[in-house]
PDB file of N, CA and C in Angstrom:
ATOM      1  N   UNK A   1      -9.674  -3.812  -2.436  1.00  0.00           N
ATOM      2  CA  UNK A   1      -9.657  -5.082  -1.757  1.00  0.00           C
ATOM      3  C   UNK A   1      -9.501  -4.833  -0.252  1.00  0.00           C
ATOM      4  N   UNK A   2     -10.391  -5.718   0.590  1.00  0.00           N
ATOM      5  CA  UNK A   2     -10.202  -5.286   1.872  1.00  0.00           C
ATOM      6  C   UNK A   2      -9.627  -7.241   2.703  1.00  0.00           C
ATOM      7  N   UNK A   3      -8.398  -6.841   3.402  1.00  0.00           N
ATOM      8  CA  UNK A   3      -7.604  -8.107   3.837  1.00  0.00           C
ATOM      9  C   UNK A   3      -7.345  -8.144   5.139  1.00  0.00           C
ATOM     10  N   UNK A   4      -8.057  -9.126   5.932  1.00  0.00           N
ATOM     11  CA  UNK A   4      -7.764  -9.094   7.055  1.00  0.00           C
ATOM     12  C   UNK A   4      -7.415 -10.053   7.571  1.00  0.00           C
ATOM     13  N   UNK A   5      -6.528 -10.281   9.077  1.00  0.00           N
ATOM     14  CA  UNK A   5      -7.080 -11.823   9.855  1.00  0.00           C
ATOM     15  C   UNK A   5      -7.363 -11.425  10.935  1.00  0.00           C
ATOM     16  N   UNK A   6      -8.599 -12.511  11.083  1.00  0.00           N
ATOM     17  CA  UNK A   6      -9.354 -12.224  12.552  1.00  0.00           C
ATOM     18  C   UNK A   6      -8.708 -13.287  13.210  1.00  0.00           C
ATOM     19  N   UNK A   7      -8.562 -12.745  14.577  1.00  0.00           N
ATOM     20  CA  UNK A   7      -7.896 -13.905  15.438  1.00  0.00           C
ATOM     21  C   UNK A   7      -8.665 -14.228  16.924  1.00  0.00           C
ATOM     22  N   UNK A   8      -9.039 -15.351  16.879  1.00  0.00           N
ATOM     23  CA  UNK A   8     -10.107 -16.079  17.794  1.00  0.00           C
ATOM     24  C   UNK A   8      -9.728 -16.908  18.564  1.00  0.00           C
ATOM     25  N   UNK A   9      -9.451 -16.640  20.317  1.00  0.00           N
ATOM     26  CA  UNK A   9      -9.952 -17.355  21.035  1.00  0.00           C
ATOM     27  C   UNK A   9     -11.029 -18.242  21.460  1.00  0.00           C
ATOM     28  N   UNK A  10     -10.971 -19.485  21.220  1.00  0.00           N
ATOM     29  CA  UNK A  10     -12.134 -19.970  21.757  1.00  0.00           C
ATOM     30  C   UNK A  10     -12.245 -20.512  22.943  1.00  0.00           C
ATOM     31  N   UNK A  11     -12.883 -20.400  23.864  1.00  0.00           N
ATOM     32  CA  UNK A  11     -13.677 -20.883  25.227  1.00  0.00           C
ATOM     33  C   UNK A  11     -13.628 -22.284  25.408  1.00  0.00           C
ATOM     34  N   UNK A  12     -12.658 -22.760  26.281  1.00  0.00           N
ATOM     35  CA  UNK A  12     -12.790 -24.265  27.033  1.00  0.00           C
ATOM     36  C   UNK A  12     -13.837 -24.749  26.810  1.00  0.00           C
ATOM     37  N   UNK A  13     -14.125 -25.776  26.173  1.00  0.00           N
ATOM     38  CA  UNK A  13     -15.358 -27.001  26.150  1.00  0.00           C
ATOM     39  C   UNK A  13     -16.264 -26.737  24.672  1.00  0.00           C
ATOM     40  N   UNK A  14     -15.536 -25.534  23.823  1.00  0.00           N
ATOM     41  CA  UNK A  14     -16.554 -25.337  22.617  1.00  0.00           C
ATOM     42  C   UNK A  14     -15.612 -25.664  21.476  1.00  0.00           C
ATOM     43  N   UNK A  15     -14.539 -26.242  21.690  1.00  0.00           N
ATOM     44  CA  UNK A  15     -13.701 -25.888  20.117  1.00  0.00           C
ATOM     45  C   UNK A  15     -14.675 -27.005  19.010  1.00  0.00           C
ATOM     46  N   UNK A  16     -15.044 -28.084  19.223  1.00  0.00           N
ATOM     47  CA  UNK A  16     -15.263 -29.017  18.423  1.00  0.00           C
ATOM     48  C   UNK A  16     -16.600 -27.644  17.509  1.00  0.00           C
ATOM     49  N   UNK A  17     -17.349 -27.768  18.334  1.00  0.00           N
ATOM     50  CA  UNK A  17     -18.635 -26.706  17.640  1.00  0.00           C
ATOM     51  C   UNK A  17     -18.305 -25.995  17.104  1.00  0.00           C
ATOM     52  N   UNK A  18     -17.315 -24.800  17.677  1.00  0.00           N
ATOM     53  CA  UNK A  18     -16.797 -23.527  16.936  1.00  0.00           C
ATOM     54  C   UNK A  18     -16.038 -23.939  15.439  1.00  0.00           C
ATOM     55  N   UNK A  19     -15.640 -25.390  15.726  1.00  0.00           N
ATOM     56  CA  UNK A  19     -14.748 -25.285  14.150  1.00  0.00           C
ATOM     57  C   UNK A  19     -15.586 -25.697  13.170  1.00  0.00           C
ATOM     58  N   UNK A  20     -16.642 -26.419  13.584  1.00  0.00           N
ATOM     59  CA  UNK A  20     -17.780 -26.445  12.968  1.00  0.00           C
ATOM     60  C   UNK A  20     -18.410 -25.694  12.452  1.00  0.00           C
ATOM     61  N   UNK A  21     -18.850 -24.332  13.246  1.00  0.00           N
ATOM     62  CA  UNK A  21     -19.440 -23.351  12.625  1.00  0.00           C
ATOM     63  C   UNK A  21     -18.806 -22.670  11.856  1.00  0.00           C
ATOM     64  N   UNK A  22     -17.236 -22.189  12.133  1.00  0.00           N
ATOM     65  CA  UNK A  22     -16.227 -21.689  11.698  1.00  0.00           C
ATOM     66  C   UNK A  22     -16.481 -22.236   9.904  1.00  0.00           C
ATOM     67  N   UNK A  23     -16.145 -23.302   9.781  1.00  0.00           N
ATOM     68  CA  UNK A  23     -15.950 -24.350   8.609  1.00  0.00           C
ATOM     69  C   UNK A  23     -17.542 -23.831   7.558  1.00  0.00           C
ATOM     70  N   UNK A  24     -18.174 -24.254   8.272  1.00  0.00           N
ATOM     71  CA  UNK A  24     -20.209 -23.620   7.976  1.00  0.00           C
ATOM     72  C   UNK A  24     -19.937 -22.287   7.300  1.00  0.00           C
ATOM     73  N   UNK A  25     -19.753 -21.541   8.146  1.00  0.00           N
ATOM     74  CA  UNK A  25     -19.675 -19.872   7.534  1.00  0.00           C
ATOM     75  C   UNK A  25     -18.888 -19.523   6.677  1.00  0.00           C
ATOM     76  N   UNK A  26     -17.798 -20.067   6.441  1.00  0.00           N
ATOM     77  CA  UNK A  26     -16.482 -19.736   5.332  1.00  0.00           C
ATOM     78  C   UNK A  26     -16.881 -20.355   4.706  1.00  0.00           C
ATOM     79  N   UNK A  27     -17.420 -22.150   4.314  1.00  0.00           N
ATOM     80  CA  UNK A  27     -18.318 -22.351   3.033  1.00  0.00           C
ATOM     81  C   UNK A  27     -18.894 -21.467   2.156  1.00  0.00           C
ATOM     82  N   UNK A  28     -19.715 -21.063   3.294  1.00  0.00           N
ATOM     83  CA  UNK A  28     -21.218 -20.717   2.789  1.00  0.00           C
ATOM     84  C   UNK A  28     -20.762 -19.234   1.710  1.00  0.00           C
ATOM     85  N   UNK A  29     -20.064 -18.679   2.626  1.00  0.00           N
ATOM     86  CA  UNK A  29     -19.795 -17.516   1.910  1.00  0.00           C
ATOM     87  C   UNK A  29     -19.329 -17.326   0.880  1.00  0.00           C
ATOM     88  N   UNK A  30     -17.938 -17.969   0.565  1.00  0.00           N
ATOM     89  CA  UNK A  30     -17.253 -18.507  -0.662  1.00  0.00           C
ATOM     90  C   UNK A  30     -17.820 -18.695  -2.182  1.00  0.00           C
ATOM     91  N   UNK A  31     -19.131 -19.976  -0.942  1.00  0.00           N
ATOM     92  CA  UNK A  31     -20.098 -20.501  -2.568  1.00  0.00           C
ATOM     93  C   UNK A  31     -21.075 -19.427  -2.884  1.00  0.00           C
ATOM     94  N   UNK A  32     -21.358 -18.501  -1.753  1.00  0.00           N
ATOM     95  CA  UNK A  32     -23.074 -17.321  -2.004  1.00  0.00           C
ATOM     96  C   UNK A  32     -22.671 -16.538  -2.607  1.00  0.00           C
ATOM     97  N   UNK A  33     -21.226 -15.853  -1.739  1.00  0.00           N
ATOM     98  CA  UNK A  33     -21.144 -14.606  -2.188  1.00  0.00           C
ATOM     99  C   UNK A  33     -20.357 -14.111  -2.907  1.00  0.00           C
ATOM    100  N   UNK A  34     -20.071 -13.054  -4.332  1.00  0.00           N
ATOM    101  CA  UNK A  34     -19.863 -12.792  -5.319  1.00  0.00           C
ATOM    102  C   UNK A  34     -18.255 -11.902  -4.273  1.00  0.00           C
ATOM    103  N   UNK A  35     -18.635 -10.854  -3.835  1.00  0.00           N
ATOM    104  CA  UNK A  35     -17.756 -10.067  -3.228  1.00  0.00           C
ATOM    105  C   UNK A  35     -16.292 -10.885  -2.071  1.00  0.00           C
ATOM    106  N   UNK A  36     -16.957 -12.212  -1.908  1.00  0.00           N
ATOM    107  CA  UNK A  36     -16.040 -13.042  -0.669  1.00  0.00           C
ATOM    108  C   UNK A  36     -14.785 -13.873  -1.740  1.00  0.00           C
ATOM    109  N   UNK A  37     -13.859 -13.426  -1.700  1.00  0.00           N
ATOM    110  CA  UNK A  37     -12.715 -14.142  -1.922  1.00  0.00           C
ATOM    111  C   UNK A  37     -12.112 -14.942  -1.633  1.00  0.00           C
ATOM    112  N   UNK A  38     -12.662 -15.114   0.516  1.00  0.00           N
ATOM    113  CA  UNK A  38     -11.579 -15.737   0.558  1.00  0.00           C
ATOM    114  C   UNK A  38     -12.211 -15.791   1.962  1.00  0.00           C
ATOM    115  N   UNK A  39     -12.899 -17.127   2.721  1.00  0.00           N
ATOM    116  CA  UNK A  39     -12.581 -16.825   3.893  1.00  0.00           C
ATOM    117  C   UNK A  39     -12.066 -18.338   4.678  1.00  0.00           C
ATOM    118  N   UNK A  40     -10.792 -18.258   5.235  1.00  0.00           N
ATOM    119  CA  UNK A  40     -10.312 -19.096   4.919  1.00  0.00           C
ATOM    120  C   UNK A  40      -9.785 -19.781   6.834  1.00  0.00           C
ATOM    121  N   UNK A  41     -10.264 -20.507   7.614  1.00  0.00           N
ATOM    122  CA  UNK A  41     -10.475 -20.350   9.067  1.00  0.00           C
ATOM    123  C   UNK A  41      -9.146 -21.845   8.970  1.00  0.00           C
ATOM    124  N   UNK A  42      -8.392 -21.494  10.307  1.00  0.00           N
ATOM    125  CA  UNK A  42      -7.222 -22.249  10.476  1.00  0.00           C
ATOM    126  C   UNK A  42      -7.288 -22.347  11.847  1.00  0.00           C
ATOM    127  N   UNK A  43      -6.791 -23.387  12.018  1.00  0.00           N
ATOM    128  CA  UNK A  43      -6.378 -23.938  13.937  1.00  0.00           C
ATOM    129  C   UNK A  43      -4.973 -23.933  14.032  1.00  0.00           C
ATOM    130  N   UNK A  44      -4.628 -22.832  15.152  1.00  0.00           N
ATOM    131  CA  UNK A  44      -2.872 -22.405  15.329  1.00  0.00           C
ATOM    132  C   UNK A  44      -2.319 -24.100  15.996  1.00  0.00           C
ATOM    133  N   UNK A  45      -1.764 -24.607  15.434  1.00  0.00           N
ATOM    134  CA  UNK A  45      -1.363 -26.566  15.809  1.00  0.00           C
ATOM    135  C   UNK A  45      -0.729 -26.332  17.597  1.00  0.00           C
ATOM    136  N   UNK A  46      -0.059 -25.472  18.088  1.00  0.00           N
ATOM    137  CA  UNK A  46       0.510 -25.739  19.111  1.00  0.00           C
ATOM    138  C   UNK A  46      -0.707 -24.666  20.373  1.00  0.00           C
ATOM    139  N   UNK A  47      -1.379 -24.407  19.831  1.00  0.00           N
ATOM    140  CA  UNK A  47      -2.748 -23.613  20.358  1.00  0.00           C
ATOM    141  C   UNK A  47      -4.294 -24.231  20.053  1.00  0.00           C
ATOM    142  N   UNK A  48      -4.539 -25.168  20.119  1.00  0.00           N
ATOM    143  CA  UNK A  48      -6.028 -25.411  19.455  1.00  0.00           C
ATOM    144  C   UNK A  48      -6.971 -24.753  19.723  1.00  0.00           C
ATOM    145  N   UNK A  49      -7.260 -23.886  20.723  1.00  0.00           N
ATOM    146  CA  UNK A  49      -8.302 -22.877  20.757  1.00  0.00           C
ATOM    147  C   UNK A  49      -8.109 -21.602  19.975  1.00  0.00           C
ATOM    148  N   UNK A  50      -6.811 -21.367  19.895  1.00  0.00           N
ATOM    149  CA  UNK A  50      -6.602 -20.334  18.925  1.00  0.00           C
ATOM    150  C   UNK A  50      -6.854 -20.522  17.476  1.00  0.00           C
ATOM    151  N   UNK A  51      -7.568 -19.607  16.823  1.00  0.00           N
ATOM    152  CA  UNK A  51      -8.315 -19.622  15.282  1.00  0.00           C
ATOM    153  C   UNK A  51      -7.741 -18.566  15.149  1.00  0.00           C
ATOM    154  N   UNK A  52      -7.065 -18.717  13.245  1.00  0.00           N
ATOM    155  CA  UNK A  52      -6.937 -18.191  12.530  1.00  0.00           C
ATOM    156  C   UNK A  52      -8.009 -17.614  11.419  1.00  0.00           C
ATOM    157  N   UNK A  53      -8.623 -16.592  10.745  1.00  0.00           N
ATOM    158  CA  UNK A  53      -9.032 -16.635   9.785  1.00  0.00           C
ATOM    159  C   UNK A  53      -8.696 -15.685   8.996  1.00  0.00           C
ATOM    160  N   UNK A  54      -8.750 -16.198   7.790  1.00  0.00           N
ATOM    161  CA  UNK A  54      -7.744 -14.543   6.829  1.00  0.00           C
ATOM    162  C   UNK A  54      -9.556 -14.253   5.628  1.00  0.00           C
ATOM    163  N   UNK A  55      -9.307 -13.497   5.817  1.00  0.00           N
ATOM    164  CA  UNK A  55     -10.796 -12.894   5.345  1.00  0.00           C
ATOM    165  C   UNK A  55     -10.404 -11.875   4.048  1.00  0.00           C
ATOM    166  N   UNK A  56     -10.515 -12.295   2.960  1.00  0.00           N
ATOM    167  CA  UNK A  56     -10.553 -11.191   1.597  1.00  0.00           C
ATOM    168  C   UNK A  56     -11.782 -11.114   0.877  1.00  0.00           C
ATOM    169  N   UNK A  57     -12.134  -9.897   1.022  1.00  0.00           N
ATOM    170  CA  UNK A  57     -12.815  -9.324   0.268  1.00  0.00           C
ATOM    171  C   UNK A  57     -13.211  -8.287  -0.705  1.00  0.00           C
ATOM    172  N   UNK A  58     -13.878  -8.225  -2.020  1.00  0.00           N
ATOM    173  CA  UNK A  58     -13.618  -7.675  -3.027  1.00  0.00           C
ATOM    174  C   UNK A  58     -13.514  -5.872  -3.050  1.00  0.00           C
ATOM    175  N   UNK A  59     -14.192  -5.566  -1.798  1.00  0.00           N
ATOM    176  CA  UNK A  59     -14.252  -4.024  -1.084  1.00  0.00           C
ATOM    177  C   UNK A  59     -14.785  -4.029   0.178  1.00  0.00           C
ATOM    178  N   UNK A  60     -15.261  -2.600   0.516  1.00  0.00           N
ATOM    179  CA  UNK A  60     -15.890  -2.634   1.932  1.00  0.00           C
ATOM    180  C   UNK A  60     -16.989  -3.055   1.392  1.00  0.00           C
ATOM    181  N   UNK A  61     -17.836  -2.405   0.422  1.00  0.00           N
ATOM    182  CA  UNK A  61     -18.847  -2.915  -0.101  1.00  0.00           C
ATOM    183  C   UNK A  61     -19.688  -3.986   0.485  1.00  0.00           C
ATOM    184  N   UNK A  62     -18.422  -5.211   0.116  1.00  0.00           N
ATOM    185  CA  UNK A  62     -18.642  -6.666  -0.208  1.00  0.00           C
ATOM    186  C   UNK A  62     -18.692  -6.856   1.373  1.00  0.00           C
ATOM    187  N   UNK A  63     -17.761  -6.500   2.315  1.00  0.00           N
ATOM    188  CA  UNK A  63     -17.775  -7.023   3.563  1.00  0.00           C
ATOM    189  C   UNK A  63     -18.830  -6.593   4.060  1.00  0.00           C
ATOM    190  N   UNK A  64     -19.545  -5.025   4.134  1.00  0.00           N
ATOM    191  CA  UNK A  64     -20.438  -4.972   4.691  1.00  0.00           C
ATOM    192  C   UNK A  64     -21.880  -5.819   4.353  1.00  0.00           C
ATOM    193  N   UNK A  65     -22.073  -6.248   2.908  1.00  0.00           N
ATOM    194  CA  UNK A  65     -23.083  -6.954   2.629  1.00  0.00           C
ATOM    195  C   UNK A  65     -23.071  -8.260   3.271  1.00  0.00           C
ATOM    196  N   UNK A  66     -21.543  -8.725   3.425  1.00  0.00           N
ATOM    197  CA  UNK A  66     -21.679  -9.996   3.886  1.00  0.00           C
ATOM    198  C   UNK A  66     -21.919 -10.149   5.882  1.00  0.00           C
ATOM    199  N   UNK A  67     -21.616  -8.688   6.416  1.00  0.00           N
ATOM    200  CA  UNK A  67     -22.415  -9.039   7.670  1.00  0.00           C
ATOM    201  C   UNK A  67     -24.049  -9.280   8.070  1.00  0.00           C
ATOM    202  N   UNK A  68     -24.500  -8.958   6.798  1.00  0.00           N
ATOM    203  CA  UNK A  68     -26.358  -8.827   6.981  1.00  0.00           C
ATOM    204  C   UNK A  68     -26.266 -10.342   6.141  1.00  0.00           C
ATOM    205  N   UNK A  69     -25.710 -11.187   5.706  1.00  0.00           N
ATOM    206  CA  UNK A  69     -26.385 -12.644   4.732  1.00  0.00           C
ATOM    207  C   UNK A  69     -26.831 -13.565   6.199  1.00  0.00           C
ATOM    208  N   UNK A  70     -27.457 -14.501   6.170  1.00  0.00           N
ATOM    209  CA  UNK A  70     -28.283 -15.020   7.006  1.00  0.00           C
ATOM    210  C   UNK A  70     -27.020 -16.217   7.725  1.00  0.00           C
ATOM    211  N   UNK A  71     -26.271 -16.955   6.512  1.00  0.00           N
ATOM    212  CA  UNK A  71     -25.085 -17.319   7.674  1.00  0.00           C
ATOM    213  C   UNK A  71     -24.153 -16.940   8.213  1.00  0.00           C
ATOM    214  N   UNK A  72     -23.989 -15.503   8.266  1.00  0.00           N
ATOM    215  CA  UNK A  72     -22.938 -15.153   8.675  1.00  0.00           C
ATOM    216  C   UNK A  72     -23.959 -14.673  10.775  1.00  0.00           C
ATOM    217  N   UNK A  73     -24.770 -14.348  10.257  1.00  0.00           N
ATOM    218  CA  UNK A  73     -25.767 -13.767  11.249  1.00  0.00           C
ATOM    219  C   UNK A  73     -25.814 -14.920  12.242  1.00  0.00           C
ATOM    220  N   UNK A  74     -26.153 -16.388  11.467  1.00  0.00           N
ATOM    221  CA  UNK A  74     -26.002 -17.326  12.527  1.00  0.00           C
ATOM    222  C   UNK A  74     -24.851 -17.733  13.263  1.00  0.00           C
ATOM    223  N   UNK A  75     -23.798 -17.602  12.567  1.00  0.00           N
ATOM    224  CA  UNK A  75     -22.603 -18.181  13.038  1.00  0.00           C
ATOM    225  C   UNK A  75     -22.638 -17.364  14.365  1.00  0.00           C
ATOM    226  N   UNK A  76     -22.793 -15.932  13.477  1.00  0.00           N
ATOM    227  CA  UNK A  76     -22.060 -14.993  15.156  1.00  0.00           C
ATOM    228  C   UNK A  76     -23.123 -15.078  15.863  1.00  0.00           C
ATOM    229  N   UNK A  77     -23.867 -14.540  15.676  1.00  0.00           N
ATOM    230  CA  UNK A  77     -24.943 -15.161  16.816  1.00  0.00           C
ATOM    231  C   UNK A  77     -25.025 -16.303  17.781  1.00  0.00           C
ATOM    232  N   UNK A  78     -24.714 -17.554  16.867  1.00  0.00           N
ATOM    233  CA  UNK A  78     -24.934 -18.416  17.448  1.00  0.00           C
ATOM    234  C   UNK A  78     -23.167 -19.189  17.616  1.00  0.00           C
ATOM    235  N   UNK A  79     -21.806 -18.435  17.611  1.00  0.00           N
ATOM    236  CA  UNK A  79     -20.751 -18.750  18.405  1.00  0.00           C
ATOM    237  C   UNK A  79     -20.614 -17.146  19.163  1.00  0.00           C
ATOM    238  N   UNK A  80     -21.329 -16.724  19.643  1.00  0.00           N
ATOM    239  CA  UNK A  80     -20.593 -15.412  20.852  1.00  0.00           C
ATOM    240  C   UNK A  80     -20.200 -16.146  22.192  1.00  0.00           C
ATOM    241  N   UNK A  81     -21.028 -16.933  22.720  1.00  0.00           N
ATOM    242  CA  UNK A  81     -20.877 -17.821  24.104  1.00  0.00           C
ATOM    243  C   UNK A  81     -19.589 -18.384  24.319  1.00  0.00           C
ATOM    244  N   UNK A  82     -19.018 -18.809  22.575  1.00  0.00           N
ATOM    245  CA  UNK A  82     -17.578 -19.453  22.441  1.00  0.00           C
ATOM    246  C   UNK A  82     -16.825 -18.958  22.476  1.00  0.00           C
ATOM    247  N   UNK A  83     -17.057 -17.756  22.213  1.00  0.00           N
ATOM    248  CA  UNK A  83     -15.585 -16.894  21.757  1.00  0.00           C
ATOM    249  C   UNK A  83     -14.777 -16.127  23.333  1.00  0.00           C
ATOM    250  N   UNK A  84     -13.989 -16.406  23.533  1.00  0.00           N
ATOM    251  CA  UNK A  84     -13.414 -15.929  24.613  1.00  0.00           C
ATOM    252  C   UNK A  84     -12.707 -14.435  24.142  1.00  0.00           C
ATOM    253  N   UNK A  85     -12.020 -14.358  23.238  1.00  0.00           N
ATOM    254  CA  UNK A  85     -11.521 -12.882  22.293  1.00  0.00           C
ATOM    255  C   UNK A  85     -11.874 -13.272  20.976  1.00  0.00           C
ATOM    256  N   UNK A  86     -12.078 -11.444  20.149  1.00  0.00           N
ATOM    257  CA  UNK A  86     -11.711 -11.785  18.966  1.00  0.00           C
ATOM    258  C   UNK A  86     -10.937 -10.393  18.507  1.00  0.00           C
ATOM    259  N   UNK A  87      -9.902 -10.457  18.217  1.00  0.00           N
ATOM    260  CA  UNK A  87      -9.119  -8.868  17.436  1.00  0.00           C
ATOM    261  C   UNK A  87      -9.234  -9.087  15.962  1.00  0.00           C
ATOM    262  N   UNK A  88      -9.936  -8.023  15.335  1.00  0.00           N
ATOM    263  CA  UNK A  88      -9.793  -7.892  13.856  1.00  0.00           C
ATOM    264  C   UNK A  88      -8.394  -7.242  13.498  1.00  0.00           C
ATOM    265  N   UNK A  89      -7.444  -7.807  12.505  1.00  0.00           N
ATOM    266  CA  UNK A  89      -5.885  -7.582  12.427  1.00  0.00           C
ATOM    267  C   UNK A  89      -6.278  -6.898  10.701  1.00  0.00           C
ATOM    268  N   UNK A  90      -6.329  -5.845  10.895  1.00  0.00           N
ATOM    269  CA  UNK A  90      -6.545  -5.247   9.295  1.00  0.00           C
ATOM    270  C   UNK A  90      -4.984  -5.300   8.903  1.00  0.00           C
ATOM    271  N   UNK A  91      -4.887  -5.343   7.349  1.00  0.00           N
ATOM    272  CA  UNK A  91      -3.868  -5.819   6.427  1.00  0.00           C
ATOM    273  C   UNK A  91      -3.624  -4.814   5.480  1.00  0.00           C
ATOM    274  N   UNK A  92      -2.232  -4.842   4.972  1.00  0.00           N
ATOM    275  CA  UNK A  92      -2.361  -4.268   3.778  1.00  0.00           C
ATOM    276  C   UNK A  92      -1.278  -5.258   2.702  1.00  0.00           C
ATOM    277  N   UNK A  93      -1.626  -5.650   1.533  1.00  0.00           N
ATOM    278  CA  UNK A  93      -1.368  -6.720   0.843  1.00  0.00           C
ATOM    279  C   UNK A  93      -0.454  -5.739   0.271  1.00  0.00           C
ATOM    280  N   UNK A  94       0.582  -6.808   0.079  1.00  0.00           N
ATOM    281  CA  UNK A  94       2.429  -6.187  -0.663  1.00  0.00           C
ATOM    282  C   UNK A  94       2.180  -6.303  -2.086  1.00  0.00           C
ATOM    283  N   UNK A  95       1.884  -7.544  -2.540  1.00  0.00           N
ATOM    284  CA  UNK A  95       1.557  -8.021  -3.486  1.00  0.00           C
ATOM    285  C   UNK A  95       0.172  -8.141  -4.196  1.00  0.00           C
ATOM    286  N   UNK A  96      -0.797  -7.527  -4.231  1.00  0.00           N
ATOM    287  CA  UNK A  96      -2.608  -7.560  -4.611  1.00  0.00           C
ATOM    288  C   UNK A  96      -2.275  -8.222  -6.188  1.00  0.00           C
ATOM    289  N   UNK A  97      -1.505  -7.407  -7.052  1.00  0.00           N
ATOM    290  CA  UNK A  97      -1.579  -8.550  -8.147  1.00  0.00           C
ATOM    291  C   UNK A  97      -1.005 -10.197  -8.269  1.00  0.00           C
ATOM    292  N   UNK A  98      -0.928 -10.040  -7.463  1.00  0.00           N
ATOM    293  CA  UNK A  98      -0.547 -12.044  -7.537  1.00  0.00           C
ATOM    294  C   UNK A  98      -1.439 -12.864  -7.070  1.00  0.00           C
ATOM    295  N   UNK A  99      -2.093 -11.829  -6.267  1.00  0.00           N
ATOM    296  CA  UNK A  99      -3.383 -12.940  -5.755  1.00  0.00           C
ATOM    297  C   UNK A  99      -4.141 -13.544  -6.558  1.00  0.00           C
ATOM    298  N   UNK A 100      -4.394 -13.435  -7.874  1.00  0.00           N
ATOM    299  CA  UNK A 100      -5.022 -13.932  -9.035  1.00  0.00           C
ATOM    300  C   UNK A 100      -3.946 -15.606  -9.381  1.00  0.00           C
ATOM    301  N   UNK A 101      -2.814 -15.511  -9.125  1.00  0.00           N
ATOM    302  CA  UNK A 101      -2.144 -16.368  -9.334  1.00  0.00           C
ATOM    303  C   UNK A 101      -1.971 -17.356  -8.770  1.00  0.00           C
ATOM    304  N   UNK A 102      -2.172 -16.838  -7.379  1.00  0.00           N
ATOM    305  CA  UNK A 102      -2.166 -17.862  -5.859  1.00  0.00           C
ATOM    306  C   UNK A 102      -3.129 -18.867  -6.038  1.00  0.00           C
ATOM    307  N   UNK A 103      -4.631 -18.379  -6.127  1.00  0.00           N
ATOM    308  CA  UNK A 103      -6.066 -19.069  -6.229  1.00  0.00           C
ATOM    309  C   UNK A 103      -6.078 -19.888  -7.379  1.00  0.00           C
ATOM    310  N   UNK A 104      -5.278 -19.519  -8.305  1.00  0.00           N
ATOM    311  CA  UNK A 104      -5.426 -20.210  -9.757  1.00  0.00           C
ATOM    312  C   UNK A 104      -4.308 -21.793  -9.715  1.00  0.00           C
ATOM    313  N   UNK A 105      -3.423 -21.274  -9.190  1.00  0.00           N
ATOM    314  CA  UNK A 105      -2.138 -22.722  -8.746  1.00  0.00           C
ATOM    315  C   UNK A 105      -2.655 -23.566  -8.122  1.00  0.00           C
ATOM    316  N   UNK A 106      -3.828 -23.005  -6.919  1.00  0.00           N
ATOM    317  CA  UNK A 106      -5.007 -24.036  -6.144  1.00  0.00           C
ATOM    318  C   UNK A 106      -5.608 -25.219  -6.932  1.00  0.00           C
TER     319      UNK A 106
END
């Protein structure tokens, strides 16, 4: 399992779009792709340009397939102008067997 959160600045005058696309791409993936667990995009409440997203996926496998699918290509493509930073925060999960439990209480 590969667990991360990416953490995103966004650029004065784009948040409405970016959460848009943000929202678009974590759909899409969820419903396409077999390997995506989880991609799950949040707005920090006392930061609104700051984005959260916690990203699980079933291996590297899975993540690397999911940078070549066609919405993931658009999103980034088409939010780079927005993004003021982005740091990928790699993870290591305490708990991996409960995560079956978490999604299922959903």
């Amino acid at each position: 399992m590969l667990v991360r959160i990416a953490e995103i600045e966004v650029n004065e005058g784009y948040l409405e779009e970016y959460l848009v696309a943000a929202h678009n791409v974590g759909t899409k993936s969820v419903e396409r792709e077999d390997g995506v667990i989880c991609i799950f995009p949040m707005q920090v409440k006392e930061s609104p340009n700051t984005i959260r997203i916690l990203e699980i996926y079933r291996d590297e496998e899975a993540y690397q397939a999911h940078l070549q699918t066609p919405h993931f290509l658009e999103y980034k493509q088409g939010t780079l102008h927005m993004v003021k930073s982005l740091q990928l925060v790699a993870t290591e999960p305490l708990a991996p067997e409960a995560m079956p439990l978490i999604f299922k209480k959903y």
